[in-house]
N, C-alpha and C. Protein backbone atom coordinates (compact mmCIF):
# COMPACT_ATOMS: atom_id res chain seq x y z
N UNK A 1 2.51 7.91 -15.91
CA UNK A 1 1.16 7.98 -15.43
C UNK A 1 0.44 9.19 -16.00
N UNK A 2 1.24 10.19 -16.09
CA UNK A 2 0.29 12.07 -16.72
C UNK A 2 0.26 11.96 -17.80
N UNK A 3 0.98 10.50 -19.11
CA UNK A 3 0.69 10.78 -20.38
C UNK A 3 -0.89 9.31 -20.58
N UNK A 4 -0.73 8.80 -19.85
CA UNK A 4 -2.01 7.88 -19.77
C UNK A 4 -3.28 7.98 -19.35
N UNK A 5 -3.02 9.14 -18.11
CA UNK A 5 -4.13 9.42 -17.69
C UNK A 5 -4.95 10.67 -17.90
N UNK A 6 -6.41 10.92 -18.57
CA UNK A 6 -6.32 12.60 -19.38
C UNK A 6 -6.79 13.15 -17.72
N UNK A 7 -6.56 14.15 -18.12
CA UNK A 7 -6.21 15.48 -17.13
C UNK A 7 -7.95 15.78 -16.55
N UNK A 8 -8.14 16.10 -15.49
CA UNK A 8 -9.27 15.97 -15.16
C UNK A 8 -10.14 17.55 -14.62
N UNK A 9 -10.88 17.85 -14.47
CA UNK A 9 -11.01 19.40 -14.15
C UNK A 9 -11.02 19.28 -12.55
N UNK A 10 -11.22 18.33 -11.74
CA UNK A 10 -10.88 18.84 -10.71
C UNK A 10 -9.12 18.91 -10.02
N UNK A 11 -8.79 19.90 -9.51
CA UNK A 11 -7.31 19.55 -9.13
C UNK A 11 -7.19 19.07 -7.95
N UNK A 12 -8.26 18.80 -7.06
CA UNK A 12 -7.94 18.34 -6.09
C UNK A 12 -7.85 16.48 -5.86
N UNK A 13 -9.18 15.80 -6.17
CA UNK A 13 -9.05 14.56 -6.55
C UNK A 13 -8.88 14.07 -7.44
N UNK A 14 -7.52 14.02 -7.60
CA UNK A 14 -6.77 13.29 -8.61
C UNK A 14 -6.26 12.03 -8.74
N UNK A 15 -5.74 10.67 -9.48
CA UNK A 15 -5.29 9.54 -9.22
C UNK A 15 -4.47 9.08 -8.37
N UNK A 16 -3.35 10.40 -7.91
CA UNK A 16 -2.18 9.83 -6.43
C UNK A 16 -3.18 10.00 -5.40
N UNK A 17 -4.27 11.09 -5.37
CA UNK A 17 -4.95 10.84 -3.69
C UNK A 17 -5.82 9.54 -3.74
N UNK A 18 -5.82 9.45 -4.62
CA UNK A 18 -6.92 7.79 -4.93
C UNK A 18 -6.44 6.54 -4.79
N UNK A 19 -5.16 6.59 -5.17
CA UNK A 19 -4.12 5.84 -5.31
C UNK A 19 -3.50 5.13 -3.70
N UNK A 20 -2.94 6.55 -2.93
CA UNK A 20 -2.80 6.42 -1.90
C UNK A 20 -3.71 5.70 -0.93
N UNK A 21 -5.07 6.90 -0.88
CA UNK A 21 -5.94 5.96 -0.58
C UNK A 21 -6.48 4.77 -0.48
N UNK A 22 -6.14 3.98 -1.72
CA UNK A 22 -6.44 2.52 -1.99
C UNK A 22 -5.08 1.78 -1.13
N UNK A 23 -3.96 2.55 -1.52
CA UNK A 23 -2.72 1.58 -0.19
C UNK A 23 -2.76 1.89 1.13
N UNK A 24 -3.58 2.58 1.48
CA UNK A 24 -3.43 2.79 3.20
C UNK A 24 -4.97 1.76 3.45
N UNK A 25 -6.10 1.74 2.61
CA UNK A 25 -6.77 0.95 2.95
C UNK A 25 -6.12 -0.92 2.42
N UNK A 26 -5.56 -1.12 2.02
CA UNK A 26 -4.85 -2.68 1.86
C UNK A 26 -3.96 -2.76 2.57
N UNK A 27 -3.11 -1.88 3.45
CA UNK A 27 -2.30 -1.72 4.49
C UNK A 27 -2.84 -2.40 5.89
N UNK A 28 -4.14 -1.35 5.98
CA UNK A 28 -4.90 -1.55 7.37
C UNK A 28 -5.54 -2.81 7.24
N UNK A 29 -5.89 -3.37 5.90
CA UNK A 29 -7.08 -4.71 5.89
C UNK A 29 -5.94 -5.78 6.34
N UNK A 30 -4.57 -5.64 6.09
CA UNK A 30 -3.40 -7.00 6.18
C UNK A 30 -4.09 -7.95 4.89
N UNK A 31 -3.82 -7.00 3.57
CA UNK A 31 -3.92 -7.54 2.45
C UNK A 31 -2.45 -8.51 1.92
N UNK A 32 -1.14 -7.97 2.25
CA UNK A 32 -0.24 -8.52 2.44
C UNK A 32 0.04 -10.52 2.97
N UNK A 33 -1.00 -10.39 4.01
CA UNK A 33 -1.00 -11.91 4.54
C UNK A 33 -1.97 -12.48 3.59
N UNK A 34 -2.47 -12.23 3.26
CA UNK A 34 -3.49 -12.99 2.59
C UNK A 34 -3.06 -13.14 1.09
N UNK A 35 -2.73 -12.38 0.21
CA UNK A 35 -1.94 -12.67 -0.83
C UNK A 35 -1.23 -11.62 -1.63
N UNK A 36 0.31 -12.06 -0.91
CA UNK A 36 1.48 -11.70 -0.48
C UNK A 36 2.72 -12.17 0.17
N UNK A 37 3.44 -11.71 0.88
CA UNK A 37 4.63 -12.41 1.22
C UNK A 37 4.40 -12.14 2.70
N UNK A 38 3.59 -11.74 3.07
CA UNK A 38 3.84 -10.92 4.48
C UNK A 38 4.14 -12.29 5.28
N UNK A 39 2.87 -13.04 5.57
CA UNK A 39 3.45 -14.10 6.28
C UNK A 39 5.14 -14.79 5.99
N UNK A 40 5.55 -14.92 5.19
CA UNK A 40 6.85 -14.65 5.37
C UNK A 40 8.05 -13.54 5.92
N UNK A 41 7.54 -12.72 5.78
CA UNK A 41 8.26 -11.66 6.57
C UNK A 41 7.79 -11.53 7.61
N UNK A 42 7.29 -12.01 8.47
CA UNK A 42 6.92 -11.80 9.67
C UNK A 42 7.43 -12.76 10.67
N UNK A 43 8.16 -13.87 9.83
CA UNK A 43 8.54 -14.79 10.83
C UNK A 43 10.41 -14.90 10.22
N UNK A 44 10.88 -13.91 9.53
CA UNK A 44 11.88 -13.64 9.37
C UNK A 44 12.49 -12.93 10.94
N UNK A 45 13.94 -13.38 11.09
CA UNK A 45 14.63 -13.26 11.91
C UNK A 45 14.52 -11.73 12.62
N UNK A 46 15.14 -10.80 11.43
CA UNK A 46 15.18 -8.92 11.90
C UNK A 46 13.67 -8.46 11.89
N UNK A 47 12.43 -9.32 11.49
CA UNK A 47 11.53 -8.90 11.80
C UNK A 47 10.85 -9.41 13.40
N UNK A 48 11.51 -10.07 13.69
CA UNK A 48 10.95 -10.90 15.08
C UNK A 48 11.72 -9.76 16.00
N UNK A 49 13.21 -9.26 15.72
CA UNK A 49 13.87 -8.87 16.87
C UNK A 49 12.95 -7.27 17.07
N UNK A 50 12.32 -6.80 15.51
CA UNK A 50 12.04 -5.04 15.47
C UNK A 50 10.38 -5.54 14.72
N UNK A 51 10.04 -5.82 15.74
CA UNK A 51 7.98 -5.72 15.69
C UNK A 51 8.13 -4.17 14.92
N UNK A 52 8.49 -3.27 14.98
CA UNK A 52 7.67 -2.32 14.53
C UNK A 52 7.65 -2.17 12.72
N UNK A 53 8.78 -3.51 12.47
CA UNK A 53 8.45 -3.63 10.77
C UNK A 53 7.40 -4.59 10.03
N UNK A 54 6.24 -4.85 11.27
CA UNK A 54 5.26 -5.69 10.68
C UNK A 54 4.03 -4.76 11.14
């Protein structure tokens, strides 16, 4: 990723806080169910017994 991407003058917003950012917002939308596997993992067995992995 640091030989593709040129170096930017700010050090604070950089591509991992952007990055991140973009997966915690497709996290919260339940981008996963919509296209993804999630609906499959959600009706998997160890996910039914431990809700807190969906």
């Amino acid at each position: 990723m640091w030989t593709a991407v040129p170096r930017s003058s700010n050090p604070f917003m950089d591509g991992h806080l952007i990055y991140a950012v973009v997966l915690v917002v497709l996290a919260l939308l339940g981008a996963g169910t919509i296209l993804g596997l999630g609906c499959l993992w959600a009706v998997t067995p160890a996910v039914r017994r431990n809700t807190w992995l969906t």
